[in-house]
N, C-alpha and C. Protein backbone atom coordinates (compact mmCIF):
# COMPACT_ATOMS: atom_id res chain seq x y z
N UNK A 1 -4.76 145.20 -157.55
CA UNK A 1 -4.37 146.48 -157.09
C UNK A 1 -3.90 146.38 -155.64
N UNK A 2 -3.03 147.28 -155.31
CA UNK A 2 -2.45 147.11 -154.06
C UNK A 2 -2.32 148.22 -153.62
N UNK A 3 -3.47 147.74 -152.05
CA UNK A 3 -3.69 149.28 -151.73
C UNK A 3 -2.61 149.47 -150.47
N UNK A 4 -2.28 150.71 -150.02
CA UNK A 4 -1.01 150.81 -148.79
C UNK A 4 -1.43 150.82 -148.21
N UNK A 5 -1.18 149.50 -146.90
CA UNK A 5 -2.36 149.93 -145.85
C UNK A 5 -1.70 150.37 -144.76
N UNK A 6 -2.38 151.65 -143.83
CA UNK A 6 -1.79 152.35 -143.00
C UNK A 6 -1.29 151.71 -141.68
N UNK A 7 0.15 151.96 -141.60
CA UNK A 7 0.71 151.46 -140.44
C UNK A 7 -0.16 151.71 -139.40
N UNK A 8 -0.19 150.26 -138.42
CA UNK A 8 -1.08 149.82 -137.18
C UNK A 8 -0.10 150.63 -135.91
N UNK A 9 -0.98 151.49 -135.21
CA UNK A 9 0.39 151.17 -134.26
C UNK A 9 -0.61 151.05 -132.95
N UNK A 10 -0.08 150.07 -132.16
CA UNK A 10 0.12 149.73 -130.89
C UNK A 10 -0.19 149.91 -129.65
N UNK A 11 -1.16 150.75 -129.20
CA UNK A 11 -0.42 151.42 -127.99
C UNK A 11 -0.78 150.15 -126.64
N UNK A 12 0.12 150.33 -126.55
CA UNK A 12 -0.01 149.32 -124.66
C UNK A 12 -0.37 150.04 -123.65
N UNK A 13 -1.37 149.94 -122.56
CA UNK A 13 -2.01 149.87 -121.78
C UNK A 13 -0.91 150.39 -120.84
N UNK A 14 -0.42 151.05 -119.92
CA UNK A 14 0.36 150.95 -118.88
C UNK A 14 -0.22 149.79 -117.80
N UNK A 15 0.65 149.69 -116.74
CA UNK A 15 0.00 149.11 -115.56
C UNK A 15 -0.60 149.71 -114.76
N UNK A 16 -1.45 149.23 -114.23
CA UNK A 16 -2.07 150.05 -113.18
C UNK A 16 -1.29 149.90 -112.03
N UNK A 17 -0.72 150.85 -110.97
CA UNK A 17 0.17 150.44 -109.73
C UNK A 17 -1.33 151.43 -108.53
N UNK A 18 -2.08 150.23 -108.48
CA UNK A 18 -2.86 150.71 -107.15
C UNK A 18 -2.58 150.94 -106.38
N UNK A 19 -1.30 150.66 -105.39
CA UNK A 19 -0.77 151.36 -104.17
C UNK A 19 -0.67 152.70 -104.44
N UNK A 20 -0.02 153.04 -105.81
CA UNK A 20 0.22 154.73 -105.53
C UNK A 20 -1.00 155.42 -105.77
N UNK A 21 -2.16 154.88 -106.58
CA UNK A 21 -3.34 155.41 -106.66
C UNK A 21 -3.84 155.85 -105.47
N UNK A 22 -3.77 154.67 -104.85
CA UNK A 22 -4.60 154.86 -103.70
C UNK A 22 -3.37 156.40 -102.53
N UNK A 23 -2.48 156.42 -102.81
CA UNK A 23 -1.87 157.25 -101.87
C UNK A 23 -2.13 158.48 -102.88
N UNK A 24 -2.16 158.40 -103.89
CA UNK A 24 -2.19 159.44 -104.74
C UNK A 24 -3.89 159.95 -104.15
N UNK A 25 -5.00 160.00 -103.89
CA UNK A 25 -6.25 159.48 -103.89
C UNK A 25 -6.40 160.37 -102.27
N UNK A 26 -5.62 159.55 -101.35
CA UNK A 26 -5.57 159.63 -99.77
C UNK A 26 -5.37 161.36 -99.87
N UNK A 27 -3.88 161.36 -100.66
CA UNK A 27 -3.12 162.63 -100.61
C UNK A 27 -4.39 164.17 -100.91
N UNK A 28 -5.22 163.38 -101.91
CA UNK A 28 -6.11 164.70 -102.54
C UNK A 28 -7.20 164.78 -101.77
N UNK A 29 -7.62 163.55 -101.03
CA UNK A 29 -8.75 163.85 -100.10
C UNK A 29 -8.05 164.61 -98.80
N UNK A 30 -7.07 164.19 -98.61
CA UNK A 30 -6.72 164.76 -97.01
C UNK A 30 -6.14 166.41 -97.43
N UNK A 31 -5.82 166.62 -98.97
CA UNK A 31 -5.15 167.53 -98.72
C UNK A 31 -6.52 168.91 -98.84
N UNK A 32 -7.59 167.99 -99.23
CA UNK A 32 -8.92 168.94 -98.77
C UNK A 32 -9.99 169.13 -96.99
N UNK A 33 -9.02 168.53 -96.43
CA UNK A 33 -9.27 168.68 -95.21
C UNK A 33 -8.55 169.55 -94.52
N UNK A 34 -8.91 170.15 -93.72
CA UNK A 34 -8.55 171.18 -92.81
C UNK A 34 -7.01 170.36 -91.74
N UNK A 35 -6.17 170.69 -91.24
CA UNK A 35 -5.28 170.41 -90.88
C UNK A 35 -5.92 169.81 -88.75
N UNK A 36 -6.65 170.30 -88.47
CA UNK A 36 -7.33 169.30 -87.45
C UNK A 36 -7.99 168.51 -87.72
N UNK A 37 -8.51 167.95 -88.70
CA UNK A 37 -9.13 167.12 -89.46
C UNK A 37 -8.29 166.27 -89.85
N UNK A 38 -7.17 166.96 -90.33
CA UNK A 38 -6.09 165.21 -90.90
C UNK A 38 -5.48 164.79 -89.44
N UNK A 39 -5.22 165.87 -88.47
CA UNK A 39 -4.60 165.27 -87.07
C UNK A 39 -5.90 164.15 -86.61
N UNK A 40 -7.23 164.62 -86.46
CA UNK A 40 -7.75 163.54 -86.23
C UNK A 40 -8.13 162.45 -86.52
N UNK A 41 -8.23 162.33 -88.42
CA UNK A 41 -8.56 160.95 -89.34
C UNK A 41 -7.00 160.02 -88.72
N UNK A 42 -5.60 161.01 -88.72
CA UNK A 42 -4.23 160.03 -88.30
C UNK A 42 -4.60 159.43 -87.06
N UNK A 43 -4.97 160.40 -86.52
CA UNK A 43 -5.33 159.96 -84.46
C UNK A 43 -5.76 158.95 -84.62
N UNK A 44 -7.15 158.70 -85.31
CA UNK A 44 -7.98 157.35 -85.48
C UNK A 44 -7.98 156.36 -85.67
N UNK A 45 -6.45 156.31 -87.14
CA UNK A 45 -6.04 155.67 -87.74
C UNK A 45 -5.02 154.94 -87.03
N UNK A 46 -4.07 155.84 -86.64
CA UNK A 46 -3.19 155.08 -85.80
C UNK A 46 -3.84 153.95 -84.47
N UNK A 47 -4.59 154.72 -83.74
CA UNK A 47 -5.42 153.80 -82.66
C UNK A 47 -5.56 152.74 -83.21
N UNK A 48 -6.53 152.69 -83.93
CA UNK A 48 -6.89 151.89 -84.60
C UNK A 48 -5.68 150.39 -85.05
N UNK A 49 -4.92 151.27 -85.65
CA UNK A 49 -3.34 150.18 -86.11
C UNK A 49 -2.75 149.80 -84.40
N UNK A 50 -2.46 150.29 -83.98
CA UNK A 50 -2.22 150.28 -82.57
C UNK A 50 -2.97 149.12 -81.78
N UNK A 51 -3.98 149.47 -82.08
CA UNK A 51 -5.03 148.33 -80.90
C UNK A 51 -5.04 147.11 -81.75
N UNK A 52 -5.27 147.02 -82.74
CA UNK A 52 -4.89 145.67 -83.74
C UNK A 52 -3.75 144.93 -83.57
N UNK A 53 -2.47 145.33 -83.19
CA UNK A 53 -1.11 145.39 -82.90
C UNK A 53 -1.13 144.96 -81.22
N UNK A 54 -1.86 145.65 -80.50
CA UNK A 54 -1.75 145.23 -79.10
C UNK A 54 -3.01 143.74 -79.44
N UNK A 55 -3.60 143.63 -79.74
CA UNK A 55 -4.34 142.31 -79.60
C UNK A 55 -3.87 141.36 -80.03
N UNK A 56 -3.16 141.13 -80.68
CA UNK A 56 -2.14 140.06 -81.56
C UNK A 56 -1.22 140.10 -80.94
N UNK A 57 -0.57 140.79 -80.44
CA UNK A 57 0.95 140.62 -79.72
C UNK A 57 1.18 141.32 -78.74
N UNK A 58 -0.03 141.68 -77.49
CA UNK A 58 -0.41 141.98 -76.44
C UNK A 58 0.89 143.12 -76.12
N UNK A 59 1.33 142.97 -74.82
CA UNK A 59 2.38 144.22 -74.64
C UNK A 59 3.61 144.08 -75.23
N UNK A 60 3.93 143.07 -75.87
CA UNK A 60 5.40 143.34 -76.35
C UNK A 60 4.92 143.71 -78.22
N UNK A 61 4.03 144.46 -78.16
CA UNK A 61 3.65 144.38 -79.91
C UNK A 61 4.60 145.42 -80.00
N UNK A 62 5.43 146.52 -79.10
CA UNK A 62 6.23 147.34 -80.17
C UNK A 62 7.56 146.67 -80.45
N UNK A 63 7.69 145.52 -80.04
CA UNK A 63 8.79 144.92 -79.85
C UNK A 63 9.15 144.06 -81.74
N UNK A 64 7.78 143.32 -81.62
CA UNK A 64 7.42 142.55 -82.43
C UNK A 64 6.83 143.90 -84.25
N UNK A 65 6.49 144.73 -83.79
CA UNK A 65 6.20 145.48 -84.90
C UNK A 65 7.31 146.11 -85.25
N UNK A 66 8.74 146.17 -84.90
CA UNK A 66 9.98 146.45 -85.11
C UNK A 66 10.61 145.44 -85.61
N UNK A 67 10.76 144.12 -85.05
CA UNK A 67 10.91 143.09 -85.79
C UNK A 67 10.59 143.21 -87.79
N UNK A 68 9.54 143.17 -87.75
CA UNK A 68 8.55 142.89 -88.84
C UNK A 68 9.11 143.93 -89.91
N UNK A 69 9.03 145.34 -89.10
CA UNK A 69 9.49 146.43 -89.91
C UNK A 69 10.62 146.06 -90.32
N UNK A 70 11.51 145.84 -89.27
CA UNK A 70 13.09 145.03 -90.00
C UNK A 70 13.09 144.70 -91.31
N UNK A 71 12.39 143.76 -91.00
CA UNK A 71 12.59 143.00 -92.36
C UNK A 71 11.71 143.90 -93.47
N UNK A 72 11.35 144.57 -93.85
CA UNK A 72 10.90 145.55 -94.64
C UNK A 72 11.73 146.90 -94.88
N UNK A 73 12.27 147.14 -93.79
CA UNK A 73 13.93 148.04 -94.04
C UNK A 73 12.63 149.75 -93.56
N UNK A 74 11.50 149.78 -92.79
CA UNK A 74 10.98 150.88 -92.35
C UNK A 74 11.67 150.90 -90.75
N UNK A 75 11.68 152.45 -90.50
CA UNK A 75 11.95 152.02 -89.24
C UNK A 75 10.37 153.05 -88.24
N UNK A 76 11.29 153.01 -87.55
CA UNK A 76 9.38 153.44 -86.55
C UNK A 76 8.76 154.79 -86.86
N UNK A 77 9.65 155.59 -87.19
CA UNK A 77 8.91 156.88 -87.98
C UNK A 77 7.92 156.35 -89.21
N UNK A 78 8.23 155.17 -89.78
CA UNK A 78 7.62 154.44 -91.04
C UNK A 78 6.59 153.85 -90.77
N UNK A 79 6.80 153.06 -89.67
CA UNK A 79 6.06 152.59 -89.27
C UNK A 79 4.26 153.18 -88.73
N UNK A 80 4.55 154.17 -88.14
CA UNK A 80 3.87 155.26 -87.40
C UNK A 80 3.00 155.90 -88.65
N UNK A 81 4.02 156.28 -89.77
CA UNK A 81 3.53 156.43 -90.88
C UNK A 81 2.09 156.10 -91.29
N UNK A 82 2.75 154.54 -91.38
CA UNK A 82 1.48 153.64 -92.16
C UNK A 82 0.61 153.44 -91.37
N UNK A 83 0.35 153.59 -90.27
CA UNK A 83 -0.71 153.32 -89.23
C UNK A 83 -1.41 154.34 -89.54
N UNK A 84 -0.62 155.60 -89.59
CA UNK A 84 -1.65 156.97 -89.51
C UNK A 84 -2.49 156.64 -90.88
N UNK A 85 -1.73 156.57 -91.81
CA UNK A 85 -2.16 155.98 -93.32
C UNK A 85 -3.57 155.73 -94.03
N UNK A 86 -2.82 154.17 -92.90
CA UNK A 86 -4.22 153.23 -93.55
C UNK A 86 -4.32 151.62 -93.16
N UNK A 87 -4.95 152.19 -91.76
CA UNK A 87 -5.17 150.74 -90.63
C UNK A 87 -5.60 149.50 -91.54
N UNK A 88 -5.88 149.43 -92.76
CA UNK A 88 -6.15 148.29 -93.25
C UNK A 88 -4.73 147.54 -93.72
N UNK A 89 -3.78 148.40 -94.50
CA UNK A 89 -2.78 147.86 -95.42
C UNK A 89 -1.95 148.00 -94.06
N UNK A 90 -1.89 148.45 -93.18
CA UNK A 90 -1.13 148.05 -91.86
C UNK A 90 -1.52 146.74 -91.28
N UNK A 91 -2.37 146.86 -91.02
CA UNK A 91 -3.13 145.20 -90.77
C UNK A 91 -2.60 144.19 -91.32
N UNK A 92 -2.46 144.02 -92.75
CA UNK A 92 -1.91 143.44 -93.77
C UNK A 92 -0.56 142.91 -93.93
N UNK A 93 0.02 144.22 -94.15
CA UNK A 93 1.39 144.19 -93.61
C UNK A 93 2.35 143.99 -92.74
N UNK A 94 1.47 143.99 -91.34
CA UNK A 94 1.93 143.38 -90.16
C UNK A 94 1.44 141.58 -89.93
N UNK A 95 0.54 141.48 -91.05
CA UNK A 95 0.11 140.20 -90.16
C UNK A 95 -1.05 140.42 -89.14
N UNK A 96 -1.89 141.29 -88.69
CA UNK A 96 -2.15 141.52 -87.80
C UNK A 96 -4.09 141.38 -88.47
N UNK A 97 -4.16 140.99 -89.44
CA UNK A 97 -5.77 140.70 -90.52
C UNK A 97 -6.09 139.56 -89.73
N UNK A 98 -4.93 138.77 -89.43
CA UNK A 98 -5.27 137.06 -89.24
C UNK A 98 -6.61 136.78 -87.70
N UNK A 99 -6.92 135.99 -87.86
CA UNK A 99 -7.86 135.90 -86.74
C UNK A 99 -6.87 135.86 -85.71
N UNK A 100 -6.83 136.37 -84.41
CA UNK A 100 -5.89 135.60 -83.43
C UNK A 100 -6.20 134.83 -82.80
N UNK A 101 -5.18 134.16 -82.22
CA UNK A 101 -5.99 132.31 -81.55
C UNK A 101 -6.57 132.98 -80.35
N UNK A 102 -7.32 131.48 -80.32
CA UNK A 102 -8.14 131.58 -78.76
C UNK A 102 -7.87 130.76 -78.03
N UNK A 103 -7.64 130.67 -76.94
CA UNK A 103 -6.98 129.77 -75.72
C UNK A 103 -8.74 129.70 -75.28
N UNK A 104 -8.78 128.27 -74.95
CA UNK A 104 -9.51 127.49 -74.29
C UNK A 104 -9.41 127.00 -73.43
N UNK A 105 -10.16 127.23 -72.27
CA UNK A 105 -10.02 126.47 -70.63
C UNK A 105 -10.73 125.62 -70.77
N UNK A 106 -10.20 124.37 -70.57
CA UNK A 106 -11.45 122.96 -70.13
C UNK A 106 -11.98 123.46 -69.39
N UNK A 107 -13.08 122.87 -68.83
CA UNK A 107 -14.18 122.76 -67.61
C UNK A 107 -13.69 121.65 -66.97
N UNK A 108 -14.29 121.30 -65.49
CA UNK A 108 -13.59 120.29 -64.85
C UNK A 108 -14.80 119.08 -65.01
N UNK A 109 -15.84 119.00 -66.29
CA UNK A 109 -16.34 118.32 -66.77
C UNK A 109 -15.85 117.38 -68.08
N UNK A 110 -16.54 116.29 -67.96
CA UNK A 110 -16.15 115.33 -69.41
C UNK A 110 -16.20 115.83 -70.08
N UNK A 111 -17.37 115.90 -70.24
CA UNK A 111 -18.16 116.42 -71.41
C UNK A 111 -17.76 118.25 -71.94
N UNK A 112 -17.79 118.53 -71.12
CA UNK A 112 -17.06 119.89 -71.78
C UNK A 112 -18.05 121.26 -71.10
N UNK A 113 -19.62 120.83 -70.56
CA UNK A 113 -20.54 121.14 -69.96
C UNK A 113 -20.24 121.64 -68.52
N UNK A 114 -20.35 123.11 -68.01
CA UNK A 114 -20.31 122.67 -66.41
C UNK A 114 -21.13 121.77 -65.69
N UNK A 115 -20.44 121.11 -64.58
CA UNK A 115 -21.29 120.93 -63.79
C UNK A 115 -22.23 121.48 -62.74
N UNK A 116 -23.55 120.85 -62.85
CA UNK A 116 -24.76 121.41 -61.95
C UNK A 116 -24.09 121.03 -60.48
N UNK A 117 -24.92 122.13 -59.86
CA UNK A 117 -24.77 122.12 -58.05
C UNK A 117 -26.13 121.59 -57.97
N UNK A 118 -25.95 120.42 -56.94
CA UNK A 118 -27.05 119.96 -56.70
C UNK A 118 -27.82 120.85 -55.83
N UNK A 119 -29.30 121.06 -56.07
CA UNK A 119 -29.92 122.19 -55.44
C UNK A 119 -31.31 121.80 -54.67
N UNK A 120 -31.15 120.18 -54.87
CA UNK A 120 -32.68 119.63 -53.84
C UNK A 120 -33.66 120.04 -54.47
N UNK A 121 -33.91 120.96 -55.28
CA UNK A 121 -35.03 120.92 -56.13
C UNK A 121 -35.55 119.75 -57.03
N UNK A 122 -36.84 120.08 -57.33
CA UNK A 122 -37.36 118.93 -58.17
C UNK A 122 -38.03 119.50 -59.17
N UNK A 123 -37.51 119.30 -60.71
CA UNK A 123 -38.08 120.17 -61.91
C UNK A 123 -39.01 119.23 -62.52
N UNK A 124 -39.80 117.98 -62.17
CA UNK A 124 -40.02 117.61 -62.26
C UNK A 124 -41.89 117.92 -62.94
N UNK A 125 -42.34 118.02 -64.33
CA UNK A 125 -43.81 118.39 -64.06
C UNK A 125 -44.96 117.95 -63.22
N UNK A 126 -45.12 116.75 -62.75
CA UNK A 126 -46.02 115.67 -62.92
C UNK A 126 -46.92 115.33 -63.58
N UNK A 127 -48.04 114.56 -63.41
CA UNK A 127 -49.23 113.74 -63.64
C UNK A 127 -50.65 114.72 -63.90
N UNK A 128 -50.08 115.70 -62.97
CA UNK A 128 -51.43 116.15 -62.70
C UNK A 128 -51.71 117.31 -62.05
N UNK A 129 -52.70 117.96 -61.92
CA UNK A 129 -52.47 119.64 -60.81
C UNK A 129 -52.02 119.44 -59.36
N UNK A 130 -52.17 118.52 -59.17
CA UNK A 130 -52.17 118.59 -57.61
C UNK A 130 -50.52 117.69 -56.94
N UNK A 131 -50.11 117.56 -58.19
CA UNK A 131 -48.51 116.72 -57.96
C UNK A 131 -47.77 117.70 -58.14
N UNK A 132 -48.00 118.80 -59.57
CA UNK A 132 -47.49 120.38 -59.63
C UNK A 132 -47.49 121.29 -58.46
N UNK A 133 -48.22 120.79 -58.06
CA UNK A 133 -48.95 122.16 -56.78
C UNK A 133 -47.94 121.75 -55.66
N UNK A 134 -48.09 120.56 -55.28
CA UNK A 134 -46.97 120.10 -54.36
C UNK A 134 -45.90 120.05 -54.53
N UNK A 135 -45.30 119.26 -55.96
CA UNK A 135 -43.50 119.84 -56.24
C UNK A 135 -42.96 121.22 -56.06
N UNK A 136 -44.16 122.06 -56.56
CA UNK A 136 -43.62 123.30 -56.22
C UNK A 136 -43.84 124.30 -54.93
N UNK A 137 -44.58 123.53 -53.74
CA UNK A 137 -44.82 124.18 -52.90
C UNK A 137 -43.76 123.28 -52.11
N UNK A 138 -42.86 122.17 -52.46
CA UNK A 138 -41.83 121.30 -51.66
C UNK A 138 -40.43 122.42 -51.92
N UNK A 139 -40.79 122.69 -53.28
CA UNK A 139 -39.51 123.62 -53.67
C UNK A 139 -39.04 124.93 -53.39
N UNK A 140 -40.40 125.77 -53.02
CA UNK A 140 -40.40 127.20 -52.36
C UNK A 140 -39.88 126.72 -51.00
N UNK A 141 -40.39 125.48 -49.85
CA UNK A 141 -39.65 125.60 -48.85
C UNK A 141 -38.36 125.24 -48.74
N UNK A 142 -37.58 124.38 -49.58
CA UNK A 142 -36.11 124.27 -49.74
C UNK A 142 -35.54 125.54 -49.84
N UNK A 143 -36.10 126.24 -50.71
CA UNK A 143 -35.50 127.58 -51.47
C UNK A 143 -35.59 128.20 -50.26
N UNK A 144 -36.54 128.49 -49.31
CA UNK A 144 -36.64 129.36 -47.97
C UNK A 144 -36.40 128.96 -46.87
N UNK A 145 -36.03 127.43 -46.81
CA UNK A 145 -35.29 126.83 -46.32
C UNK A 145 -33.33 127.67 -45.86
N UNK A 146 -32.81 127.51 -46.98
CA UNK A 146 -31.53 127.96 -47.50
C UNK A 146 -31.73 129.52 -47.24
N UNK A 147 -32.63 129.96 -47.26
CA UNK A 147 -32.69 131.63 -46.73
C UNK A 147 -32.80 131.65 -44.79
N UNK A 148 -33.10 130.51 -44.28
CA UNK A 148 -33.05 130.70 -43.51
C UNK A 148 -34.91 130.88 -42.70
N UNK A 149 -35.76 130.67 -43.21
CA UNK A 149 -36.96 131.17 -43.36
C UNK A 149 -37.64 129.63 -43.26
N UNK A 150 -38.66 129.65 -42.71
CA UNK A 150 -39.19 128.27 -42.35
C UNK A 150 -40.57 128.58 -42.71
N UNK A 151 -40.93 127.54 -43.96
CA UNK A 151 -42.39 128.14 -44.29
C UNK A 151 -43.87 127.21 -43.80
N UNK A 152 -44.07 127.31 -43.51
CA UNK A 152 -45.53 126.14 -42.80
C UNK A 152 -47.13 126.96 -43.70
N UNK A 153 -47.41 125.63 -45.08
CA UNK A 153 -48.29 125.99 -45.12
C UNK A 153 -49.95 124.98 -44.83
């Protein structure tokens, strides 16, 4: 016997496009905020993109964040945009996530250590109470020595 078996159908999944979620998302939270409330989450936001931008590419970052935009075809109204946005995917998008380098000054040591000023002191413990008692009563008069102070005990 042959039974008809009911056409299967298909359905496919769409894609998920998380960028617009997430703006879709931004749009419904901010659009429940009071309108000094979104001026100040942008205020924040932008700083925020801003100071990320000046630390990576110090004073010429509007120079260099125009560049960048270039090549993305935003121009600085766009730009300004995405800062107010969402200081993370600005971060991102600029390049600006990356650690930035660190410049290192040698020391005028080998080793990499400063060097000690010799200070006539003696850190020395000794043997015994009475070698302690004296290193450190040799060391208070150096020290008051250098003040100018002459100690006689």
């Amino acid at each position: 016997m042959n039974e008809l078996q009911p056409s299967q159908t298909t359905e496919t999944t769409p894609q998920l496009d998380v960028e617009t979620l997430k703006q879709q998302l931004l749009q419904e939270v901010m659009g429940s905020l009071s309108t000094s409330q979104q001026q100040e989450v942008f205020s924040k936001n932008q700083n925020e993109s801003i100071s990320a931008a000046q630390a990576v590419y110090g004073d010429s970052y509007e120079q260099k964040l125009r560049e960048s935009a270039k090549d993305f075809g935003m121009s600085d109204e766009d730009i300004i945009k995405e800062a107010q946005a969402n200081p993370k995917r600005f971060k991102k998008l600029f390049g600006l996530d990356k650690q930035p380098k660190t410049t290192y000054n040698p020391s005028n040591s080998v080793s990499g250590f400063t060097q000690k000023k010799e200070t006539g002191l003696d850190f020395s413990r000794g043997f015994n109470d009475r070698t302690r008692v004296n290193t450190a009563v040799d060391n208070y008069r150096k020290i008051a020595e250098k003040q100018g102070v002459k100690l006689d005990f």
